[in-house]
Each structure stands twice: as C-alpha cells, then as structure tokens.
N, C-alpha and C. Protein backbone atom coordinates (compact mmCIF):
# COMPACT_ATOMS: atom_id res chain seq x y z
N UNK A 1 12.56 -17.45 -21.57
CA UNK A 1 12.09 -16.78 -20.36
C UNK A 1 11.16 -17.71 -19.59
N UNK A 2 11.69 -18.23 -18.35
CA UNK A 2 10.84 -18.24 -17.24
C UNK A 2 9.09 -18.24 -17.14
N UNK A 3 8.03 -19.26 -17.09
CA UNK A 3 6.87 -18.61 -17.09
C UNK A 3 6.66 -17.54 -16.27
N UNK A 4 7.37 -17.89 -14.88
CA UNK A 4 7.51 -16.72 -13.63
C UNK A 4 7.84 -15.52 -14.41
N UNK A 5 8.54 -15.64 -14.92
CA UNK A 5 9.78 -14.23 -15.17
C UNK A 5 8.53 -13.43 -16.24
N UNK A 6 7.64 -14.21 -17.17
CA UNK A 6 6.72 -13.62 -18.22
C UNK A 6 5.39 -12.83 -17.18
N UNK A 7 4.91 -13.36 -16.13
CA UNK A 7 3.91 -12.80 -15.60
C UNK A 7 4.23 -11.96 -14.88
N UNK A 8 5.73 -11.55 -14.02
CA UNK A 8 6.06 -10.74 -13.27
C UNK A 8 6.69 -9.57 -14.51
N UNK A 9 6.72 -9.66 -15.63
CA UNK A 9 6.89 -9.02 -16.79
C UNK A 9 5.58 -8.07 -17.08
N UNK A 10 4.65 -8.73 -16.86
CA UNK A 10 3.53 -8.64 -17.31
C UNK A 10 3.09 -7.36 -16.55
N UNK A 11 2.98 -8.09 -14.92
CA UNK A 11 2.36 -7.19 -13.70
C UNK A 11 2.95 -5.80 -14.00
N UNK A 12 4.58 -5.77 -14.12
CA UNK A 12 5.79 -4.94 -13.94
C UNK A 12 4.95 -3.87 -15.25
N UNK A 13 4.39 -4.74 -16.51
CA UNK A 13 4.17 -3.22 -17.79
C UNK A 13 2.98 -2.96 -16.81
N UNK A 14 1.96 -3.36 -16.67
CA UNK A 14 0.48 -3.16 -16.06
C UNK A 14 0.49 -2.16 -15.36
N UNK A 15 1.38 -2.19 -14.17
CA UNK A 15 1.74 -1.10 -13.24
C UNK A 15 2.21 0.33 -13.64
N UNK A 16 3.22 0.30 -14.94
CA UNK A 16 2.78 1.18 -15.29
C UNK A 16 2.30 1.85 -16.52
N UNK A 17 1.54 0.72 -17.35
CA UNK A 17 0.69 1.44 -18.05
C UNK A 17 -0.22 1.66 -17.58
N UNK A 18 -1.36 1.38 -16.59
CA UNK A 18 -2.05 1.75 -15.99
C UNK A 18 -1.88 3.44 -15.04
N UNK A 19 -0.33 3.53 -14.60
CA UNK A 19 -0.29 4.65 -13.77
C UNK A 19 -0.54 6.30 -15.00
N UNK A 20 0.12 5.03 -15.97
CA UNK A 20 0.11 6.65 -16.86
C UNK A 20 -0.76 6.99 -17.69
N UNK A 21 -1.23 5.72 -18.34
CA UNK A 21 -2.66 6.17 -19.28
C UNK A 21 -4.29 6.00 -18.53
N UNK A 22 -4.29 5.38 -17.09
CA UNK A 22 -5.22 4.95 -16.46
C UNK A 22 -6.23 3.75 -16.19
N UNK A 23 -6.80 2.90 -15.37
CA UNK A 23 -6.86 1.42 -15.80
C UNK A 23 -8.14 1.79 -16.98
N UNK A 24 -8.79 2.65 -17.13
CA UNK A 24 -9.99 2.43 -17.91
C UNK A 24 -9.42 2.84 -19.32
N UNK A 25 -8.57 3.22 -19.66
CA UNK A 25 -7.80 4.09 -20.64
C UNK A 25 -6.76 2.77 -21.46
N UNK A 26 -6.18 1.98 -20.45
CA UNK A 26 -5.41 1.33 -20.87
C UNK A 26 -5.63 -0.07 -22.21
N UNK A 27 -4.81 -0.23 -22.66
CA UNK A 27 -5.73 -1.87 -23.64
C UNK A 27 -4.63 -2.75 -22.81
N UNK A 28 -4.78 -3.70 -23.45
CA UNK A 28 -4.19 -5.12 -23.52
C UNK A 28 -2.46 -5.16 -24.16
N UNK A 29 -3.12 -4.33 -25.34
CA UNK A 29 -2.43 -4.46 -26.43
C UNK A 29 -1.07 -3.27 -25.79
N UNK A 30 -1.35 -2.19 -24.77
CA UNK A 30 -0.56 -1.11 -24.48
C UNK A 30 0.46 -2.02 -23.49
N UNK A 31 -0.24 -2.83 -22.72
CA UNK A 31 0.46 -3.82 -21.82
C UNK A 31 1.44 -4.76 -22.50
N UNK A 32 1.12 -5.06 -23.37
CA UNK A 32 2.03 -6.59 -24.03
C UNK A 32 3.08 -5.78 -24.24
N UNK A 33 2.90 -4.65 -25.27
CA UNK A 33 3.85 -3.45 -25.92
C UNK A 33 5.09 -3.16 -25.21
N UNK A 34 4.94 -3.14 -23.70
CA UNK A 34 5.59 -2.28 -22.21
C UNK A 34 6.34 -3.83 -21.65
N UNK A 35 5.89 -4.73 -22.05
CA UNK A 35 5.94 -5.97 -21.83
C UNK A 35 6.80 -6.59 -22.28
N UNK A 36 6.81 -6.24 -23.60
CA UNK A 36 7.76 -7.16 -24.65
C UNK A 36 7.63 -8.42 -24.89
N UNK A 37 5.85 -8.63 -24.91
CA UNK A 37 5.20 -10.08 -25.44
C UNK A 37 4.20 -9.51 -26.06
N UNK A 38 3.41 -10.78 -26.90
CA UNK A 38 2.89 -10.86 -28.18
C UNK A 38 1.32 -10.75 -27.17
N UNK A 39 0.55 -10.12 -27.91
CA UNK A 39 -0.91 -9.54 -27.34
C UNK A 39 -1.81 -10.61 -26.54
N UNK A 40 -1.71 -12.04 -27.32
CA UNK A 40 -1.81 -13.69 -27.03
C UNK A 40 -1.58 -13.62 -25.87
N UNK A 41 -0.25 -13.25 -25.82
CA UNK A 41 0.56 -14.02 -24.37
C UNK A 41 0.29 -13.60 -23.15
N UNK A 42 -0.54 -12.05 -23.21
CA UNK A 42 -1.22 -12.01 -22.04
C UNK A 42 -2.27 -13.00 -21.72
N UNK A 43 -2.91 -13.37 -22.22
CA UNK A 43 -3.74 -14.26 -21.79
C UNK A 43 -3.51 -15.52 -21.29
N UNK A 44 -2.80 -15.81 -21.71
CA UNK A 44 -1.74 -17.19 -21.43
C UNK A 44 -1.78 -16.97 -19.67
N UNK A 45 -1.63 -16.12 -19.48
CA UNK A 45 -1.65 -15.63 -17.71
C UNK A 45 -2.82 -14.83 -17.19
N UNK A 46 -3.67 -14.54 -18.40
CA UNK A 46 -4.56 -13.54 -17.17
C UNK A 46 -5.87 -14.05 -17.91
N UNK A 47 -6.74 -13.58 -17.63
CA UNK A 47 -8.69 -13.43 -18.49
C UNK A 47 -8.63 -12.51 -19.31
N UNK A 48 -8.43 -11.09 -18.42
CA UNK A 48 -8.42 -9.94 -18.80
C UNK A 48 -8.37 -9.19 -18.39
N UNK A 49 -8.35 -7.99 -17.97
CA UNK A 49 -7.33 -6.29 -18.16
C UNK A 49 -7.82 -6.45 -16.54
N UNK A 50 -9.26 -6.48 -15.82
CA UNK A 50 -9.87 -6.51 -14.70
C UNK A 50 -8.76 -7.75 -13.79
N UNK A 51 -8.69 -8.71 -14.56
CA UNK A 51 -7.87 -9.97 -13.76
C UNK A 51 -5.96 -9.44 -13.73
N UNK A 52 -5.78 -8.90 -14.55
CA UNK A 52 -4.29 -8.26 -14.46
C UNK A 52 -4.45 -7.31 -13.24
N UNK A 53 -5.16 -6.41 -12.81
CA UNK A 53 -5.48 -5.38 -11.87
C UNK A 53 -5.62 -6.21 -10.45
N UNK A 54 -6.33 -7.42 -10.08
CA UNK A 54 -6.80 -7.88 -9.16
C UNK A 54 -5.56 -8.35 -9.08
N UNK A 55 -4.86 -9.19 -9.47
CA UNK A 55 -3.26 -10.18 -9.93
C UNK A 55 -2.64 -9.02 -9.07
N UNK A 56 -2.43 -7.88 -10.10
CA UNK A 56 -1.70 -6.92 -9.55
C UNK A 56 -1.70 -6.52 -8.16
N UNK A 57 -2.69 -6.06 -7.49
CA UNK A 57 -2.99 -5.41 -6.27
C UNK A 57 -2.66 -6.87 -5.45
N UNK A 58 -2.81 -7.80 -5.38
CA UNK A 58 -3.05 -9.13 -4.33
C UNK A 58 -1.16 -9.56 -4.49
N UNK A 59 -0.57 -9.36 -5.43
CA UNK A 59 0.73 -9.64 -5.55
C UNK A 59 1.65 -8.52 -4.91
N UNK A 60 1.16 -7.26 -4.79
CA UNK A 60 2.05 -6.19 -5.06
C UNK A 60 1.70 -5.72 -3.38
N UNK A 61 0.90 -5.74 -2.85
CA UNK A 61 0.67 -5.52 -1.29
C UNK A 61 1.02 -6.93 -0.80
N UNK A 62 0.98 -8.00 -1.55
CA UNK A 62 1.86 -9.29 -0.82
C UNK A 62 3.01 -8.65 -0.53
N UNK A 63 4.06 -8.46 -1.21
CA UNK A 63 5.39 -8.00 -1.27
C UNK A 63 5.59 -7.22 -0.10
N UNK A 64 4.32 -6.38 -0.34
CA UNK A 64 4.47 -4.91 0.94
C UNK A 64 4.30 -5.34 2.45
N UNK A 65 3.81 -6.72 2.05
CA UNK A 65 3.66 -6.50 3.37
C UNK A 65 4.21 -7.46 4.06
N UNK A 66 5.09 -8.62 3.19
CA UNK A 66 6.35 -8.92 3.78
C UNK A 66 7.27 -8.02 4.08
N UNK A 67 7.82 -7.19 3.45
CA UNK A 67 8.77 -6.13 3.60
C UNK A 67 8.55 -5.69 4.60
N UNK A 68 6.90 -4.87 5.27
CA UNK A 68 7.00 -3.97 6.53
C UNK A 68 6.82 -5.05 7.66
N UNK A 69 6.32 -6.26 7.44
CA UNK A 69 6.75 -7.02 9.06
C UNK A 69 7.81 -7.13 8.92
N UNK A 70 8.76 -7.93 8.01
CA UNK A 70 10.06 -7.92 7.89
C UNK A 70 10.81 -6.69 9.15
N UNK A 71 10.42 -5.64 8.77
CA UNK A 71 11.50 -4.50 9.20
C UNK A 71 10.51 -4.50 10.63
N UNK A 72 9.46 -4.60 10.84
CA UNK A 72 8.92 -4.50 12.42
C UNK A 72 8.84 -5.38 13.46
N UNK A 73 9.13 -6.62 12.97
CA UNK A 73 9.67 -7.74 13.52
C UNK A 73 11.17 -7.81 14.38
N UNK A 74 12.11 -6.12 14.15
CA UNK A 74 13.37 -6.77 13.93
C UNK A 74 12.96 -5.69 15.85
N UNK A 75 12.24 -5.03 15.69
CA UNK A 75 11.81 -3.71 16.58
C UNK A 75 10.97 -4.45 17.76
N UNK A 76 11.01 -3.95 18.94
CA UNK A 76 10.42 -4.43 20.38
C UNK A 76 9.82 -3.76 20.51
N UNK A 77 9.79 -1.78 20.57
CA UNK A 77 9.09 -1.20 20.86
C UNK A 77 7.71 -0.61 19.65
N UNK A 78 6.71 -0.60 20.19
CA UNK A 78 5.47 -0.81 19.71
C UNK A 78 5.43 0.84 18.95
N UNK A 79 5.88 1.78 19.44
CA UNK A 79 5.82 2.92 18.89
C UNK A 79 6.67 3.38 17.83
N UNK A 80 8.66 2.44 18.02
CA UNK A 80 9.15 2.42 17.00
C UNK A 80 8.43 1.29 15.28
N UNK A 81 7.40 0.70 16.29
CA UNK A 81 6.78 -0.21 14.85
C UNK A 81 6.17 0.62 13.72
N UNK A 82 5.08 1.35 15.10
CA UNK A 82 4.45 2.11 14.40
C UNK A 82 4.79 3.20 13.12
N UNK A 83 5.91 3.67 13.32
CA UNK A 83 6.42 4.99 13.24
C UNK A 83 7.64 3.88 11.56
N UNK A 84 8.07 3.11 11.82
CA UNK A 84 8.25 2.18 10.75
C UNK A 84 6.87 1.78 9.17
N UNK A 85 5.78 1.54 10.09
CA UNK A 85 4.94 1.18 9.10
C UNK A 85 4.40 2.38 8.06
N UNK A 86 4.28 3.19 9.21
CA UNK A 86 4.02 4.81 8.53
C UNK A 86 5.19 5.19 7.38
N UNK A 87 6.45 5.50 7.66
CA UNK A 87 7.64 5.47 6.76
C UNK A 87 7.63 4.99 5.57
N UNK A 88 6.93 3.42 6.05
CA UNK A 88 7.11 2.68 4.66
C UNK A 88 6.11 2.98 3.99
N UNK A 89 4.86 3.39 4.29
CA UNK A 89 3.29 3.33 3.19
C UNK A 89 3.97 4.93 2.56
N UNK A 90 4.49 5.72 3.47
CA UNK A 90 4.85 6.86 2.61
C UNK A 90 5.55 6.97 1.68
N UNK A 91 6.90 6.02 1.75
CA UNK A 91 8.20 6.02 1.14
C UNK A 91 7.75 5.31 0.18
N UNK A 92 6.38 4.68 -0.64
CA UNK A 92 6.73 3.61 -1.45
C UNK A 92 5.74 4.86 -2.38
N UNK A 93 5.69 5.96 -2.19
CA UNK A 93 5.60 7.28 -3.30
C UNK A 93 6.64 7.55 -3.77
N UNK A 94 7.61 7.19 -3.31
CA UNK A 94 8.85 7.86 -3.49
C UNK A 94 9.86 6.82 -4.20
N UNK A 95 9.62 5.48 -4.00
CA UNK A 95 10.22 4.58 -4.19
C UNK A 95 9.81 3.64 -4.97
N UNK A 96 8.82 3.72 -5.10
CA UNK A 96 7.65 3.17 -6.52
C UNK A 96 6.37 3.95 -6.81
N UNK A 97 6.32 4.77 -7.32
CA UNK A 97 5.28 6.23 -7.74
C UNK A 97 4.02 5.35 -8.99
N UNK A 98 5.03 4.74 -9.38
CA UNK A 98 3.63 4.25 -10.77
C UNK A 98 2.57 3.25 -10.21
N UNK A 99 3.21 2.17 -8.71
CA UNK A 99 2.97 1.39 -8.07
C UNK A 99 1.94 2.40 -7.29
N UNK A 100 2.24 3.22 -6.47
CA UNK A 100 1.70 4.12 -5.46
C UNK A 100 0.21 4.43 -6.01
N UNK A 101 0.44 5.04 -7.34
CA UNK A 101 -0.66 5.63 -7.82
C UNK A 101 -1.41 4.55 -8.23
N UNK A 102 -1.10 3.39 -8.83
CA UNK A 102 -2.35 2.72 -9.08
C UNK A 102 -3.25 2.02 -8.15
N UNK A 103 -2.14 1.72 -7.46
CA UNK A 103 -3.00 1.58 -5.49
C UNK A 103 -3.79 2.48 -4.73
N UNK A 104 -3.46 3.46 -5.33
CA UNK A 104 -4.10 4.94 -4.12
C UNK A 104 -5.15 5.43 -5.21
N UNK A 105 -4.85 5.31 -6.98
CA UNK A 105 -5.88 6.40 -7.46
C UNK A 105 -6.72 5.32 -8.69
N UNK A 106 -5.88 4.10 -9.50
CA UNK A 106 -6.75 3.08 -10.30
C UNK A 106 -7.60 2.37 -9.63
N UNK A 107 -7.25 1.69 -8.62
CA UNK A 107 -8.05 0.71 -8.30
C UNK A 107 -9.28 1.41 -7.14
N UNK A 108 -9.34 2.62 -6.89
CA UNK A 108 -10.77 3.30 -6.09
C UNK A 108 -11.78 3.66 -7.53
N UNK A 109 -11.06 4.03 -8.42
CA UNK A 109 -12.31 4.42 -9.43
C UNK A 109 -12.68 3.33 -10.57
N UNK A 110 -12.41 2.03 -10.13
CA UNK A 110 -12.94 0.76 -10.49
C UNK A 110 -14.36 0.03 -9.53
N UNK A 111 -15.61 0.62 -10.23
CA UNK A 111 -16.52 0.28 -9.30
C UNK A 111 -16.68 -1.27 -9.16
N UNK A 112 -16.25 -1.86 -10.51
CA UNK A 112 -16.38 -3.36 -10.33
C UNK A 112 -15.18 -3.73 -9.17
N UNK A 113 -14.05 -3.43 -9.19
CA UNK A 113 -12.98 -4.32 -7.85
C UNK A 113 -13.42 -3.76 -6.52
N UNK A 114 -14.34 -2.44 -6.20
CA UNK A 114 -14.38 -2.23 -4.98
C UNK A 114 -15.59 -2.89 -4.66
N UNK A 115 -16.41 -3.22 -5.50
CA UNK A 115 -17.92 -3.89 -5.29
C UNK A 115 -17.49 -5.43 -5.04
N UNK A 116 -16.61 -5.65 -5.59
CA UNK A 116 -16.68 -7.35 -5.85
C UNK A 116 -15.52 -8.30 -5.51
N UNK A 117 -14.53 -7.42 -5.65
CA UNK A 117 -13.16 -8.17 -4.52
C UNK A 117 -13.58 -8.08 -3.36
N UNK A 118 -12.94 -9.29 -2.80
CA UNK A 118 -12.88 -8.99 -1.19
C UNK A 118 -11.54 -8.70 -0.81
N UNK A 119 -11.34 -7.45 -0.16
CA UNK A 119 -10.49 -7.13 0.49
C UNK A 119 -9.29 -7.19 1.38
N UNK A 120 -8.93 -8.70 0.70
CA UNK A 120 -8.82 -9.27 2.05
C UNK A 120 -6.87 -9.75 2.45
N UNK A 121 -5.98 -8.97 1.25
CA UNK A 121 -4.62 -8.43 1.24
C UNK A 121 -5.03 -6.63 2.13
N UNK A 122 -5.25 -6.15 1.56
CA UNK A 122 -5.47 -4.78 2.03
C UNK A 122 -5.73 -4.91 3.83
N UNK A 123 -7.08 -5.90 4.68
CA UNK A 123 -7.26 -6.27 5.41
C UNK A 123 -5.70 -6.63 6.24
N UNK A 124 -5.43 -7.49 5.39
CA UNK A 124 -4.22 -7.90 6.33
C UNK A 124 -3.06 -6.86 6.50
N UNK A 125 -2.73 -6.08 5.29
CA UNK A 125 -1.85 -5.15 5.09
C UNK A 125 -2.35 -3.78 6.64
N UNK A 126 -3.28 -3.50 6.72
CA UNK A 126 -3.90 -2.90 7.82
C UNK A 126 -4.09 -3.13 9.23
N UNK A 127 -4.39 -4.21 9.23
CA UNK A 127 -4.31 -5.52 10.41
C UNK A 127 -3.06 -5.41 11.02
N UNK A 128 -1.87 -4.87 10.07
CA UNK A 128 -0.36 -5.14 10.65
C UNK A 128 -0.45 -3.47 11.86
N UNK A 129 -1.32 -2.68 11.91
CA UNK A 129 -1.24 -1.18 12.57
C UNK A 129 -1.93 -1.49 14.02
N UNK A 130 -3.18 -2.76 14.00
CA UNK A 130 -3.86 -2.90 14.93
C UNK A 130 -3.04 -3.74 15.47
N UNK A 131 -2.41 -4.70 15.20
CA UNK A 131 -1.35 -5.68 15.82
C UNK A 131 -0.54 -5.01 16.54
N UNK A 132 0.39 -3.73 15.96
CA UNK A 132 1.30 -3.19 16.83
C UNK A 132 0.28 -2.34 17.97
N UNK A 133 -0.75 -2.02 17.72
CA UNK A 133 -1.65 -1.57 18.69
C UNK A 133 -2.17 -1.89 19.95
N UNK A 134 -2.12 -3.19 19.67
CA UNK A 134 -2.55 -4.16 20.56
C UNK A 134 -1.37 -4.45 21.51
N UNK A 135 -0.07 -4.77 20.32
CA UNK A 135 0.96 -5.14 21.33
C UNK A 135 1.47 -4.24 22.29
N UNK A 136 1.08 -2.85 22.18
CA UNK A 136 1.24 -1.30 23.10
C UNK A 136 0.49 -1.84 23.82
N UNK A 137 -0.29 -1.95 23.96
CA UNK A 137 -1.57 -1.94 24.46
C UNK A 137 -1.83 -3.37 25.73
N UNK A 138 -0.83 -4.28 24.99
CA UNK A 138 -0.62 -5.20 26.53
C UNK A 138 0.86 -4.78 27.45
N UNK A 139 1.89 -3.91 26.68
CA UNK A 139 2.72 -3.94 26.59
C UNK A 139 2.64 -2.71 28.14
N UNK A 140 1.71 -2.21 28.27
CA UNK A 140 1.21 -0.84 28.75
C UNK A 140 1.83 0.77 28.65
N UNK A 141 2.21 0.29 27.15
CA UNK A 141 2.82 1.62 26.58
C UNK A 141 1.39 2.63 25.73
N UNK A 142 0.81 1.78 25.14
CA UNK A 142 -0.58 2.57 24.75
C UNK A 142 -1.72 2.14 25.74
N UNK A 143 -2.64 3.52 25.24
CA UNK A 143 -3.74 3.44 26.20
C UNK A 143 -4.94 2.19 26.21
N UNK A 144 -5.44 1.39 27.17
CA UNK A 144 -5.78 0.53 26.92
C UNK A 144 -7.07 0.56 26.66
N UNK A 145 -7.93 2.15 26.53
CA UNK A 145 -9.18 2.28 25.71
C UNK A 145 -9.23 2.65 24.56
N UNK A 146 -8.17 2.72 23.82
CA UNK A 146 -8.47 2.66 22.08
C UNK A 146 -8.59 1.61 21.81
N UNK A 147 -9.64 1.59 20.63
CA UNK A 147 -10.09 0.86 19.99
C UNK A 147 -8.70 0.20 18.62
N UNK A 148 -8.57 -0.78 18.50
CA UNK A 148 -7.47 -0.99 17.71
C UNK A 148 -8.19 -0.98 16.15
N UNK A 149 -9.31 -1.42 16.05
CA UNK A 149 -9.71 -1.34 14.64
C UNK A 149 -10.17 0.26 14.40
N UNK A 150 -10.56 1.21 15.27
CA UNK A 150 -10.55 2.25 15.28
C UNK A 150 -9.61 3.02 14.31
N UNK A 151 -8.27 2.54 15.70
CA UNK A 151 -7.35 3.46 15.39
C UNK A 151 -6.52 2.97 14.09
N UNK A 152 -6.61 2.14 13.61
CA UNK A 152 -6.29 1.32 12.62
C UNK A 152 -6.61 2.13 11.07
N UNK A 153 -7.69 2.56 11.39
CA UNK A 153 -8.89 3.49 10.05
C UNK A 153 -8.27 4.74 10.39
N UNK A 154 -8.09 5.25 11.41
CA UNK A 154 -7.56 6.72 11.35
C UNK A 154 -6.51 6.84 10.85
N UNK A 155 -5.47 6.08 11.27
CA UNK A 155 -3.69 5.86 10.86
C UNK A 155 -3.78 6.01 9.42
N UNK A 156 -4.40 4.73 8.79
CA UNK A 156 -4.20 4.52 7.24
C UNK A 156 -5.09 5.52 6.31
N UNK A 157 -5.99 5.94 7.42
CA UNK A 157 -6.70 6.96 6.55
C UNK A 157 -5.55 8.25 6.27
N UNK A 158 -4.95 8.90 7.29
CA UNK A 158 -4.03 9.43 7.50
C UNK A 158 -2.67 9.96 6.43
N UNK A 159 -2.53 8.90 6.74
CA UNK A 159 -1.36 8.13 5.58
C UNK A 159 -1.60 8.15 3.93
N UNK A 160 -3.32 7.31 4.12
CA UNK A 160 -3.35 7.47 2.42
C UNK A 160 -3.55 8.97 2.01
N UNK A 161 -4.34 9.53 2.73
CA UNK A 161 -4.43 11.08 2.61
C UNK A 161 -3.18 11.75 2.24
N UNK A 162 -2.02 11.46 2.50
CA UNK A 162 -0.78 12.23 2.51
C UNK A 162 -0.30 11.76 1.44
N UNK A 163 -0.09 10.44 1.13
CA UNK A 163 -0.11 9.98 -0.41
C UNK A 163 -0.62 10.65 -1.28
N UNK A 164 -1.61 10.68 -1.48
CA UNK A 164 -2.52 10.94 -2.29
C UNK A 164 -2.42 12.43 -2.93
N UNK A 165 -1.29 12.98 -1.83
CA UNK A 165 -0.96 14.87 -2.24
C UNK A 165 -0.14 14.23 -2.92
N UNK A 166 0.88 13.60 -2.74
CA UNK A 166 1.96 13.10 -3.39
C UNK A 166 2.04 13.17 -5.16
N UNK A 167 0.83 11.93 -4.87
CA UNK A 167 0.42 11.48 -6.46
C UNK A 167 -0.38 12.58 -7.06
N UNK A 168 -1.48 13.19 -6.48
CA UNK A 168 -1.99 14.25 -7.49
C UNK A 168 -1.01 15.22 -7.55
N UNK A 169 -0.39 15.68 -6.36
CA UNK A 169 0.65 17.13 -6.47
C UNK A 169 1.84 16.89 -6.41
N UNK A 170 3.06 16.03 -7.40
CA UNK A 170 3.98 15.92 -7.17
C UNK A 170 5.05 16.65 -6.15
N UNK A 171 4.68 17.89 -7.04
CA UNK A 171 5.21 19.43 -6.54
C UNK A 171 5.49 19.92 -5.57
N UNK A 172 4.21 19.16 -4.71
CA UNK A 172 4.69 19.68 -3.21
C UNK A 172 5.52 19.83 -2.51
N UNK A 173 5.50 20.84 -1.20
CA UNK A 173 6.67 21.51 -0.97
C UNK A 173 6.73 20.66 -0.04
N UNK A 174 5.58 19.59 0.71
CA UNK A 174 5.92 18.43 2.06
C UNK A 174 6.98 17.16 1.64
N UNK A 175 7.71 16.92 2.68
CA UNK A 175 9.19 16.27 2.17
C UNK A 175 8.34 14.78 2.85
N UNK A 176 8.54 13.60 2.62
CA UNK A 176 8.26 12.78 2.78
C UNK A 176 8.41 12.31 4.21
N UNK A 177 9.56 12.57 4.66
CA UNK A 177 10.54 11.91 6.13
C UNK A 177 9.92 12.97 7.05
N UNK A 178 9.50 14.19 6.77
CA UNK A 178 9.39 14.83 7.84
C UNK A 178 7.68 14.66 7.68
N UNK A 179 7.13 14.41 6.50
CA UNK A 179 5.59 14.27 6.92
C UNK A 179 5.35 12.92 7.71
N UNK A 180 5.82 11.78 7.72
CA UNK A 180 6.13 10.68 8.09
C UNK A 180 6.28 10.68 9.80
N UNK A 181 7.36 11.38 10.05
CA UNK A 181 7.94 11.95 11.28
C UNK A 181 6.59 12.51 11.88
N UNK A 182 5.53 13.41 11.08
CA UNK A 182 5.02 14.39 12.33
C UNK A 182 3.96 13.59 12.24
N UNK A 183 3.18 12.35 10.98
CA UNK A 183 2.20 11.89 11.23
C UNK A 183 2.12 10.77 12.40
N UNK A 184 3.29 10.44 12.56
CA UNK A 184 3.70 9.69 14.08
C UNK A 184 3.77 9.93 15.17
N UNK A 185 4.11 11.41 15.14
CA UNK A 185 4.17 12.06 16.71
C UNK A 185 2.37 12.62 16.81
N UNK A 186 2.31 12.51 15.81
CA UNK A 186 0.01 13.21 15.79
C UNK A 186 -0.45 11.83 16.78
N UNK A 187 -0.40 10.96 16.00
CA UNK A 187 -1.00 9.70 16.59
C UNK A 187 -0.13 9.06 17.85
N UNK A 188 0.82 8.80 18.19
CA UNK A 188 1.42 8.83 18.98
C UNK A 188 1.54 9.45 20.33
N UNK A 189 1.00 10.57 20.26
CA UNK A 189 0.42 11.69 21.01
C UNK A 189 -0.65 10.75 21.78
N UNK A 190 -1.99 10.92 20.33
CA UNK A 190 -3.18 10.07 21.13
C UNK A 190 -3.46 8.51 21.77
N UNK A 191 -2.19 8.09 21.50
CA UNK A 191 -2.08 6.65 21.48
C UNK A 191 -1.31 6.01 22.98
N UNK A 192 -0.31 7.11 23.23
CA UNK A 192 0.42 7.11 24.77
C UNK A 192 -0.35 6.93 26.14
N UNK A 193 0.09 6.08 26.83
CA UNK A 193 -0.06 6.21 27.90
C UNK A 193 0.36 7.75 28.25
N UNK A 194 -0.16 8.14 29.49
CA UNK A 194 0.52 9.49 29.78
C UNK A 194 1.57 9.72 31.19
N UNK A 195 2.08 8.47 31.49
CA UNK A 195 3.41 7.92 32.17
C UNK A 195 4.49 7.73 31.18
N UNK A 196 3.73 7.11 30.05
CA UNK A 196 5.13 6.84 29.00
C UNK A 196 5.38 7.72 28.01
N UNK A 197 4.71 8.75 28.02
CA UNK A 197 5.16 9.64 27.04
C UNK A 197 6.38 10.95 27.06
C-alpha cells in the first residue's frame, strides 16, 4: 500500500470513528482497528488523535471546496452560484453524514482546535459566498449595500443551522432539496436588486 493510500486510510477510519463514538471518546487504537493498520502506524503519519482531527478538517474542506468552485465556475449567474453552494453544504449530510457530523458537531466541542487553529480552510471555504456576492454585486444583480462579509455569516450560519437538524434529528420530516431551494429564495429575496428580481 501506497504511503498516500495509508493516510487517506487513516483520515477515511477517523471520520468515522470519530462520528460515531465522538472525538473525545475515540482512541488511537479504535482508528488503526477501522483502518486496518497496526496502532504504530498511525503515528508514522500523525502526533496524535488532536493532529488526525486538524489533518482531517484542512484535507476534507480542501476537497469541498474544490468540488463547489468546480461546479460554480461552470455558472455566470451570481444567484445560480449561490443557490449551488447552498445545495452542496446541504447535500454533503446526505452524501457523507459521518463527514458532516464531525465538521458540524466534533470539531465545535474541541476547545483546544477552536482556541488554537487558525481557521483559515473554513475562511476560504466561506470566502467562496462573499465572492459570488461581490460578483452580484458588480454584476448589478445584487444590492450594492450589503455587506459581503455580512452576508457571508448569515448564509453559512443558515445553512449550518439546517445541518445540524440533520445530524442531531435524522428523522426529520425537512427533505434536503426543498430546504436548500427555500434557503435560497430567503436570502435571495434580501440580496436582489429590486429591478432584477
């Protein structure tokens, strides 16, 4: 095996032993197990359980966030971007749940990564809402007194909020595409010029 192929092995158990037993809950030893390497061999790639988590999150919103320029790049209009980026932060409950949850519910109740990482995948991953904001916004499809870092915090606040029913309440009776759908036309609403809407 690949050294590549052993650490993306690695991330792949982490993700979800962490979703299911929790990062403070989890060992080393539960990871290698899910892994199908020797307890050693984590280390061979990481420090420890805190450095697998940081690895994790900085690798795993990399991905994400090639994928959503990828697909908003292919789009001209600033509102179909929008309404894309939203889709995707929702759909990846649906489409990676063990991933979802350790993003939305392990890594907030880690006082050491929120004190001491810098932020600065997440930043960019966010950055991609004010970009299409901006580009409305010269484009003179959005209004040109919102604030883009503003509206940037409302969107994703938004969004993670709706997640977050997801992961604690599987159950729910809200369908993904149509919460997706109306959290776009909410903001979208406030975001229009009122010629172009």
């Amino acid at each position: 095996m690949r050294i590549s192929d052993k650490h993306q092995k690695i991330i792949d158990a982490a993700v979800n032993v962490f979703a299911e037993k929790g990062f403070f809950n989890a060992r080393i030893s539960d990871i290698a197990r899910q892994a199908g390497v020797a307890d050693g061999t984590i280390y061979l790639y990481f420090n420890n359980k805190y450095d697998i988590l940081i690895s994790l999150f900085e690798e795993e919103i990399g991905k994400i966030i090639l994928e959503v320029k990828k697909l908003i790049e292919k789009e001209e209009d600033p509102r179909r971007m929008l309404e894309i980026f939203i889709a995707q932060h929702l759909g990846l409950v649906r489409r990676r749940k063990s991933l979802a949850e350790v993003l939305q519910m392990e890594l907030r109740q880690s006082n050491k990564f929120m004190r001491e990482y810098r932020n600065t995948k997440f930043i960019e991953y966010i950055d991609i809402i004010s970009a299409i904001i901006r580009k409305g916004q010269e484009m003179g499809v959005f209004r040109p007194e919102v604030k883009p870092g503003i509206a940037k915090r409302a969107i994703f606040g938004a969004i993670d909020e709706c997640a977050r029913l997801w992961i604690l309440n599987p159950d729910t009776t809200y369908d993904i595409n149509e919460t997706a759908a109306q959290v776009s036309r909410i903001f979208l609403a406030g975001l229009e010029q009122p010629s172009v809407q």
